[in-house]
N, C-alpha and C. Protein backbone atom coordinates (compact mmCIF):
# COMPACT_ATOMS: atom_id res chain seq x y z
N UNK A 1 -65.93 64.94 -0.10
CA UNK A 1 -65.62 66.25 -0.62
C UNK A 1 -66.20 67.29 0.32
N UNK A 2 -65.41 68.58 0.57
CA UNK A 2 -66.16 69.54 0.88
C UNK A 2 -67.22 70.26 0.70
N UNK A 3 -67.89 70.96 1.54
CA UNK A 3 -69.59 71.30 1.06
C UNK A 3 -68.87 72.72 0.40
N UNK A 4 -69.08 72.36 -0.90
CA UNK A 4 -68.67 73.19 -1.89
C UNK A 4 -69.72 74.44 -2.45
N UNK A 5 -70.61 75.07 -1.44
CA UNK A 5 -71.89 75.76 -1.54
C UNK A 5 -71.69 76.60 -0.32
N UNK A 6 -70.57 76.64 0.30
CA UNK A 6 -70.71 77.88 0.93
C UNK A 6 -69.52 78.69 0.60
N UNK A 7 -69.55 79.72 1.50
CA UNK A 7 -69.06 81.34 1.17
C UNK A 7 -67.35 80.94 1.04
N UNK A 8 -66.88 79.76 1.49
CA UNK A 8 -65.55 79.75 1.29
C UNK A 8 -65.00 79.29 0.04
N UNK A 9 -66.11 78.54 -0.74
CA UNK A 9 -65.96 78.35 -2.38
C UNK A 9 -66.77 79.22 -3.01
N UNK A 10 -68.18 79.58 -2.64
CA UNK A 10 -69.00 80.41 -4.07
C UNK A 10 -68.26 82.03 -3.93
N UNK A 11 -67.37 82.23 -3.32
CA UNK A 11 -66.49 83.99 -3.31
C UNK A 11 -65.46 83.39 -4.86
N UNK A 12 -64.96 82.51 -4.98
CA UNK A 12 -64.47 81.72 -6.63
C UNK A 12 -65.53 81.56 -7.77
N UNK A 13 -66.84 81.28 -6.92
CA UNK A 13 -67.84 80.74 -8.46
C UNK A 13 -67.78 82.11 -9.48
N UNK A 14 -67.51 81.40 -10.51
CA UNK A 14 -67.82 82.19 -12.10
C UNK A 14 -68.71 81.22 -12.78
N UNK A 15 -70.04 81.75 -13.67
CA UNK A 15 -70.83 81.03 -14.57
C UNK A 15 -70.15 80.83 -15.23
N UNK A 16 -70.63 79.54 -15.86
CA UNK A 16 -70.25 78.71 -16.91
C UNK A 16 -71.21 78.99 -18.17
N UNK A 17 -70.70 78.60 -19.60
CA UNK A 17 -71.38 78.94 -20.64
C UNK A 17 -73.15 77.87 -20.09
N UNK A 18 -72.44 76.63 -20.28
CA UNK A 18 -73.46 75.64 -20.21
C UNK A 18 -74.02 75.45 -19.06
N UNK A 19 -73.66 75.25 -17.72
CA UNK A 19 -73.89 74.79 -16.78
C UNK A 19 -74.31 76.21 -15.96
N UNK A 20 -73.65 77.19 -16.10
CA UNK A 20 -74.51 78.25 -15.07
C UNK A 20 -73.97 78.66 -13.77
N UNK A 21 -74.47 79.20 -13.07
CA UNK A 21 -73.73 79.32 -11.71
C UNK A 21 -73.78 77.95 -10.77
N UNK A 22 -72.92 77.75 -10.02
CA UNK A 22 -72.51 76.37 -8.88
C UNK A 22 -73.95 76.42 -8.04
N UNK A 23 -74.81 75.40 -8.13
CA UNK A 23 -75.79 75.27 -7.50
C UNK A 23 -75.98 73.85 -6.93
N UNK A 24 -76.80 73.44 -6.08
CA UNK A 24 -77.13 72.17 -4.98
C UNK A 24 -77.86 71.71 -6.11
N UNK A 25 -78.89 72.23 -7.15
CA UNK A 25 -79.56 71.49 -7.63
C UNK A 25 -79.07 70.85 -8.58
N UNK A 26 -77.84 71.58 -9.08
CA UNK A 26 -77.15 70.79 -10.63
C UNK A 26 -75.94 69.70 -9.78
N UNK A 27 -75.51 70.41 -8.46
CA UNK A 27 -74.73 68.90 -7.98
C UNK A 27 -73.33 69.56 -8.13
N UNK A 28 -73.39 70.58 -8.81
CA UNK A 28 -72.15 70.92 -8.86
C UNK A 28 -71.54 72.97 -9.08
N UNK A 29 -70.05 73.24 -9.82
CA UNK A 29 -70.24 74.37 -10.43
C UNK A 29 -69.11 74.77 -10.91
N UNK A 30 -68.74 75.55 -11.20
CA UNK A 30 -67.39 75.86 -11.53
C UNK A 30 -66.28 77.77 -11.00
N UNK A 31 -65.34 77.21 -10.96
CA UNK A 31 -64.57 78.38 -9.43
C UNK A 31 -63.51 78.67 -10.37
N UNK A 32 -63.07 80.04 -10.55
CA UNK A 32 -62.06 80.29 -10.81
C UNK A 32 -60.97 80.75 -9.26
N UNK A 33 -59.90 79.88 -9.21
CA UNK A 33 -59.37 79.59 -7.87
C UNK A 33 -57.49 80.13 -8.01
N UNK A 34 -57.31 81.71 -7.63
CA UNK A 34 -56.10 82.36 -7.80
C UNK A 34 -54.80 81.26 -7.12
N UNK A 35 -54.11 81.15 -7.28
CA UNK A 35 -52.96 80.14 -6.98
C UNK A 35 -51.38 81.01 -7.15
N UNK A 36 -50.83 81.42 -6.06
CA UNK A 36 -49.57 81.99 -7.01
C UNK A 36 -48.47 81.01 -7.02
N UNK A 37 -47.76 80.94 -7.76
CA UNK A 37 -46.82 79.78 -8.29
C UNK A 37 -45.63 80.15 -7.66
N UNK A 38 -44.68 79.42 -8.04
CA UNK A 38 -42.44 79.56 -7.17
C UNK A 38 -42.44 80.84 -8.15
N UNK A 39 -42.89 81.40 -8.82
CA UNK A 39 -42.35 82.82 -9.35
C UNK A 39 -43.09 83.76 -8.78
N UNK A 40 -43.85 83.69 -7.75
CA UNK A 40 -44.84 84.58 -7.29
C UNK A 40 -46.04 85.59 -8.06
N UNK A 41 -45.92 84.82 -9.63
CA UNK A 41 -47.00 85.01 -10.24
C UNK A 41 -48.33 84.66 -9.83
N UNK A 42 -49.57 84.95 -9.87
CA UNK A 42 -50.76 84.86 -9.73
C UNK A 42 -51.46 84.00 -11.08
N UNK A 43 -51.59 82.78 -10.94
CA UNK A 43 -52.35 81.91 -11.77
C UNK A 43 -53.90 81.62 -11.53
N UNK A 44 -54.47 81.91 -12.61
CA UNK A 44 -55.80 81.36 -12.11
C UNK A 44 -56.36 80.00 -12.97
N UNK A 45 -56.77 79.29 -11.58
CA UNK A 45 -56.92 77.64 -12.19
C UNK A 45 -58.73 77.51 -12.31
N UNK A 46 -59.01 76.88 -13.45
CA UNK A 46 -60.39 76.63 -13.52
C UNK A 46 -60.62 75.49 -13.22
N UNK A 47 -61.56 75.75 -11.91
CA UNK A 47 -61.86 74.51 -11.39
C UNK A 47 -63.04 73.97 -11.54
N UNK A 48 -63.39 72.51 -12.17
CA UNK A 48 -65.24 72.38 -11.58
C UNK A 48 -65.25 70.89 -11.24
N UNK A 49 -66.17 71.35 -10.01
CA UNK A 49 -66.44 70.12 -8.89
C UNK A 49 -67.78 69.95 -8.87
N UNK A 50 -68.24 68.62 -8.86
CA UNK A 50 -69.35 67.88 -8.81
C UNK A 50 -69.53 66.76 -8.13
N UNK A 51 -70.50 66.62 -7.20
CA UNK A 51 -71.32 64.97 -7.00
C UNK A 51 -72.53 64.48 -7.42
N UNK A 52 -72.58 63.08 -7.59
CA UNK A 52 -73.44 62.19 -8.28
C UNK A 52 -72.78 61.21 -8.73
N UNK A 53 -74.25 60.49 -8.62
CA UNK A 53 -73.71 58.77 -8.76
C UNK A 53 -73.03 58.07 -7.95
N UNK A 54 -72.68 58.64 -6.73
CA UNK A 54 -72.15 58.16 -5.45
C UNK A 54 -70.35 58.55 -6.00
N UNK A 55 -69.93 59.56 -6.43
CA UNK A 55 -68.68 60.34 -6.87
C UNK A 55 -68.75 61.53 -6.67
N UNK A 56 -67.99 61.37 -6.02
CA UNK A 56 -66.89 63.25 -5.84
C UNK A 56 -66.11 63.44 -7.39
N UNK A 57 -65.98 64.66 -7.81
CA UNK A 57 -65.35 64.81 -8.94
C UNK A 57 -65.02 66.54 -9.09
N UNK A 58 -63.45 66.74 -9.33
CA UNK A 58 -62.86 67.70 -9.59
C UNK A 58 -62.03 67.46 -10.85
N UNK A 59 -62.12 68.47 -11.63
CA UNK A 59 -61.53 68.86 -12.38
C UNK A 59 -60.51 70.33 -12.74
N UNK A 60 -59.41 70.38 -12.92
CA UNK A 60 -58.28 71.36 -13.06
C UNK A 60 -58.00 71.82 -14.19
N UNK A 61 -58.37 72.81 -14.90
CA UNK A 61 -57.21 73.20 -16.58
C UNK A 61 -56.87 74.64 -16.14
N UNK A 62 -56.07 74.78 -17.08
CA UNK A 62 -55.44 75.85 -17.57
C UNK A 62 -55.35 76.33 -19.08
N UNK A 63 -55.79 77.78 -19.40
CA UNK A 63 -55.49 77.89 -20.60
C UNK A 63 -54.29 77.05 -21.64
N UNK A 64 -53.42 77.36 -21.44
CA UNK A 64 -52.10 76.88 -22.31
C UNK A 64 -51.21 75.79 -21.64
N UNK A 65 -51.86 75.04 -20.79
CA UNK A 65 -51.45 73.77 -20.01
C UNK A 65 -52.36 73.36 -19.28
N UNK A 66 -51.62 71.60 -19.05
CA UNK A 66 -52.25 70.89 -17.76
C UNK A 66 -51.55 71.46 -16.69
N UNK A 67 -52.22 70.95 -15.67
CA UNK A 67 -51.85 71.91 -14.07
C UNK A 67 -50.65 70.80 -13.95
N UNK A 68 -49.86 71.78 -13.00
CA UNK A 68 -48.95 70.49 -12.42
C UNK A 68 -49.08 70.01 -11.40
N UNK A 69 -48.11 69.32 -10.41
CA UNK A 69 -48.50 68.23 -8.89
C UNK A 69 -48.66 69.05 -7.95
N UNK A 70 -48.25 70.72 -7.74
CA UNK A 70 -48.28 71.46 -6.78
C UNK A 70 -49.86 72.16 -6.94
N UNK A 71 -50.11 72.07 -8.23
CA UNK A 71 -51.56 73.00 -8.18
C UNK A 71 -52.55 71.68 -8.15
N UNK A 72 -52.30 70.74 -8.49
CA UNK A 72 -53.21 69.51 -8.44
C UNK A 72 -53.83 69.29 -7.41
N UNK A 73 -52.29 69.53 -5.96
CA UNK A 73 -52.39 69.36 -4.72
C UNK A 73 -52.89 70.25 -3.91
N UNK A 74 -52.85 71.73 -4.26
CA UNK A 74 -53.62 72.53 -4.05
C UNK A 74 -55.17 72.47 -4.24
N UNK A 75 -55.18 72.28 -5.33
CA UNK A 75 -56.74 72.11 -5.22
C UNK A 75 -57.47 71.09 -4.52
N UNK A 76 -56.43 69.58 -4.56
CA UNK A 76 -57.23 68.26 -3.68
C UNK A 76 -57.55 68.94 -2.25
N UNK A 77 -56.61 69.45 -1.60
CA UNK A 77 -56.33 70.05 -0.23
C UNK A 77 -57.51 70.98 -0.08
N UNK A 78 -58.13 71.86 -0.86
CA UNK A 78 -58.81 72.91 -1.14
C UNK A 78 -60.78 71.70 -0.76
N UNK A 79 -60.72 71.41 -2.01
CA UNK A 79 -61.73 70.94 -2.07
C UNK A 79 -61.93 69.37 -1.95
N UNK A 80 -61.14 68.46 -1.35
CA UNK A 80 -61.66 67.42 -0.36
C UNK A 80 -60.69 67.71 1.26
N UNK A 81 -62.05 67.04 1.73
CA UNK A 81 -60.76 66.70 3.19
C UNK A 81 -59.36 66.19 3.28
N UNK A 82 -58.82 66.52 4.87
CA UNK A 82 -57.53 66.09 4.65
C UNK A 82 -57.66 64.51 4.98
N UNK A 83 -58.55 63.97 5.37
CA UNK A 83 -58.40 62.16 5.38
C UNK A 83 -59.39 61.38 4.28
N UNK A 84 -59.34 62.34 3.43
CA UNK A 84 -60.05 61.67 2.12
C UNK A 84 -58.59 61.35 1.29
N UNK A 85 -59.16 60.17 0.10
CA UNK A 85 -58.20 60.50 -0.96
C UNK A 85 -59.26 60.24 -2.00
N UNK A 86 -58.09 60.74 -2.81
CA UNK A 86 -58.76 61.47 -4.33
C UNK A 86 -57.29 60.96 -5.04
N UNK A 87 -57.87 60.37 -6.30
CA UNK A 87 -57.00 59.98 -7.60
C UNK A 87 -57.86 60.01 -8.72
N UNK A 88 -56.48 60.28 -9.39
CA UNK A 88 -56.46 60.53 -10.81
C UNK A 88 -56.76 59.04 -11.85
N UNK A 89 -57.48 59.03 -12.79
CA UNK A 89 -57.80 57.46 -12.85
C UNK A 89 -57.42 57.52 -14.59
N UNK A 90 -56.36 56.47 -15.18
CA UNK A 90 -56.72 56.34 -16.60
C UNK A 90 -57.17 55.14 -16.87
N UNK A 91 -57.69 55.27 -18.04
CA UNK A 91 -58.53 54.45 -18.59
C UNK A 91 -57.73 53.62 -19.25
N UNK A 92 -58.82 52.55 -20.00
CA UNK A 92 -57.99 52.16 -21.32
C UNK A 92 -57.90 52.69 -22.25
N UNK A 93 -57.10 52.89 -23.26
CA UNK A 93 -57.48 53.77 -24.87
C UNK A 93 -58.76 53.47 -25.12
N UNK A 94 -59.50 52.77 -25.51
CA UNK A 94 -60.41 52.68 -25.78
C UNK A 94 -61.98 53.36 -25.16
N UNK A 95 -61.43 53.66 -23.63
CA UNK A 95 -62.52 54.53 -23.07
C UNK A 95 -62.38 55.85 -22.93
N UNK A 96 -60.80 56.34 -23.25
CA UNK A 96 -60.69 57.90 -23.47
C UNK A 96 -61.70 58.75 -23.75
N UNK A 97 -61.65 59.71 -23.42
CA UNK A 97 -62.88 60.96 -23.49
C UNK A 97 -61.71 62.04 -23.45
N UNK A 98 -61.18 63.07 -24.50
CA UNK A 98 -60.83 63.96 -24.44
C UNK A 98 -61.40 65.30 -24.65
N UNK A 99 -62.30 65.99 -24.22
CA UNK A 99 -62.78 67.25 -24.39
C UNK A 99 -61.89 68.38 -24.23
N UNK A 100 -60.88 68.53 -23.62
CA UNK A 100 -60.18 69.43 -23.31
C UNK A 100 -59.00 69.06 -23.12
N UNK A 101 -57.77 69.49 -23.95
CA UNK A 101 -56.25 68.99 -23.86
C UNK A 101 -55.39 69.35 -22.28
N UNK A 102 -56.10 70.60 -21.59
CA UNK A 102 -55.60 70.97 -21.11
C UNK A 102 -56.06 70.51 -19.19
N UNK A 103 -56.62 69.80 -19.04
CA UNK A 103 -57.28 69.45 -17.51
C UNK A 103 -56.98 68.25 -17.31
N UNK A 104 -56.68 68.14 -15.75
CA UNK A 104 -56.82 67.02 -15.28
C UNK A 104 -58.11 66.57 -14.75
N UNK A 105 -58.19 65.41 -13.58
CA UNK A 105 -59.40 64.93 -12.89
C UNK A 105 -59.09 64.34 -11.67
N UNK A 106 -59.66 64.20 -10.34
CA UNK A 106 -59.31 63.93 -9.64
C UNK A 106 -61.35 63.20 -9.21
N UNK A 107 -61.10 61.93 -8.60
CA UNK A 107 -62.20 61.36 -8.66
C UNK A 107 -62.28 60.47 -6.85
N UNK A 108 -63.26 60.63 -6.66
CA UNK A 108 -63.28 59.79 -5.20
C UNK A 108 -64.69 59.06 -4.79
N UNK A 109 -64.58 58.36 -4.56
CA UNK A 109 -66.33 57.08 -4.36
C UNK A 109 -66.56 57.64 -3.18
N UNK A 110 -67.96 57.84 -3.10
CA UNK A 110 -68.60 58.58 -1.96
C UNK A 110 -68.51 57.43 -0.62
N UNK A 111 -69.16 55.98 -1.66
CA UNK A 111 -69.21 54.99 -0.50
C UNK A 111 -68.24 54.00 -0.34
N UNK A 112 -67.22 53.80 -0.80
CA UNK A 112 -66.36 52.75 -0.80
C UNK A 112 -65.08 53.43 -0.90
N UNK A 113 -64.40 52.88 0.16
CA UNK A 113 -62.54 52.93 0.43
C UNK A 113 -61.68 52.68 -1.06
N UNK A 114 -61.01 53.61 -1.34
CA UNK A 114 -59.95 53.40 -2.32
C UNK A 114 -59.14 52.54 -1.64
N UNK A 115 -58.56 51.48 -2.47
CA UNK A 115 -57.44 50.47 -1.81
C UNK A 115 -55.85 51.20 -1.80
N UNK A 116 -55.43 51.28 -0.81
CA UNK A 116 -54.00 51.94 -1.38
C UNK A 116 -52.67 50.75 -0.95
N UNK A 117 -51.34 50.90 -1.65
CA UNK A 117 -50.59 50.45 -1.50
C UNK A 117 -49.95 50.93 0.13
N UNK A 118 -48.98 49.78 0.61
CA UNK A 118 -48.10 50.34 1.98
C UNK A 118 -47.74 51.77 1.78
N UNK A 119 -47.98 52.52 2.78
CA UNK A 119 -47.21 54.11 3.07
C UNK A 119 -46.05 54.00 2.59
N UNK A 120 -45.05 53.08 2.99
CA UNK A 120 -43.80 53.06 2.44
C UNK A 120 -43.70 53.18 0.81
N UNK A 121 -44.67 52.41 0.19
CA UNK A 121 -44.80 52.89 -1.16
C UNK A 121 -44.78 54.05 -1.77
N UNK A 122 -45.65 54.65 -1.50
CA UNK A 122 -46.28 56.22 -1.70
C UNK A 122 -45.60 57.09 -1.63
């Protein structure tokens, strides 16, 4: 992931109720990140990114929706490198965690290679 502590992400940081402003010591923070969409509206996506536990971790919502594949991709592009990857991971029912109807997640192992299928796949 990108070093998410300098001036090209904290000009986005907004405090959070709980968590506070984006700091090195909490590992993480949260960015409100303008996006304009195919209607040339101005969307703003709430973003919060964190490491620990040997994980990169972003998260995307929107008030009155989940983000879609263009803002998803925006943000991966934004806040990891371009020869990283980052996926979206579900669980089983049984390990669901829903706090918020409206966000996605995008997750990446600090130390170990995601396996991917042939390019031709993808």
């Amino acid at each position: 992931m990108k070093n998410i502590w300098t001036e090209e992400f904290l000009k986005y940081a907004v405090d959070h109720p709980a968590l506070g402003m984006p700091s090195k010591e909490k590992n993480g923070g949260c960015y409100l990140v303008p996006l304009k969409n195919s209607k040339g509206k101005t969307i703003d996506l709430f973003v919060m990114a964190a490491t620990g536990a040997d994980w990169d971790h972003v998260s995307v919502s929107l008030k009155h929706r989940c983000p879609n594949w263009h803002e998803m991709e925006y943000i991966k592009r934004m806040f990891f490198e371009d020869d990283e990857v980052a996926f979206q991971l579900h669980v089983p029912a049984k390990d669901h965690i829903n706090i918020h109807d409206n966000v996605l997640h995008m997750w990446r192992p600090q130390n170990k290679e995601i396996p991917l299928p042939e390019s031709w796949m993808v």
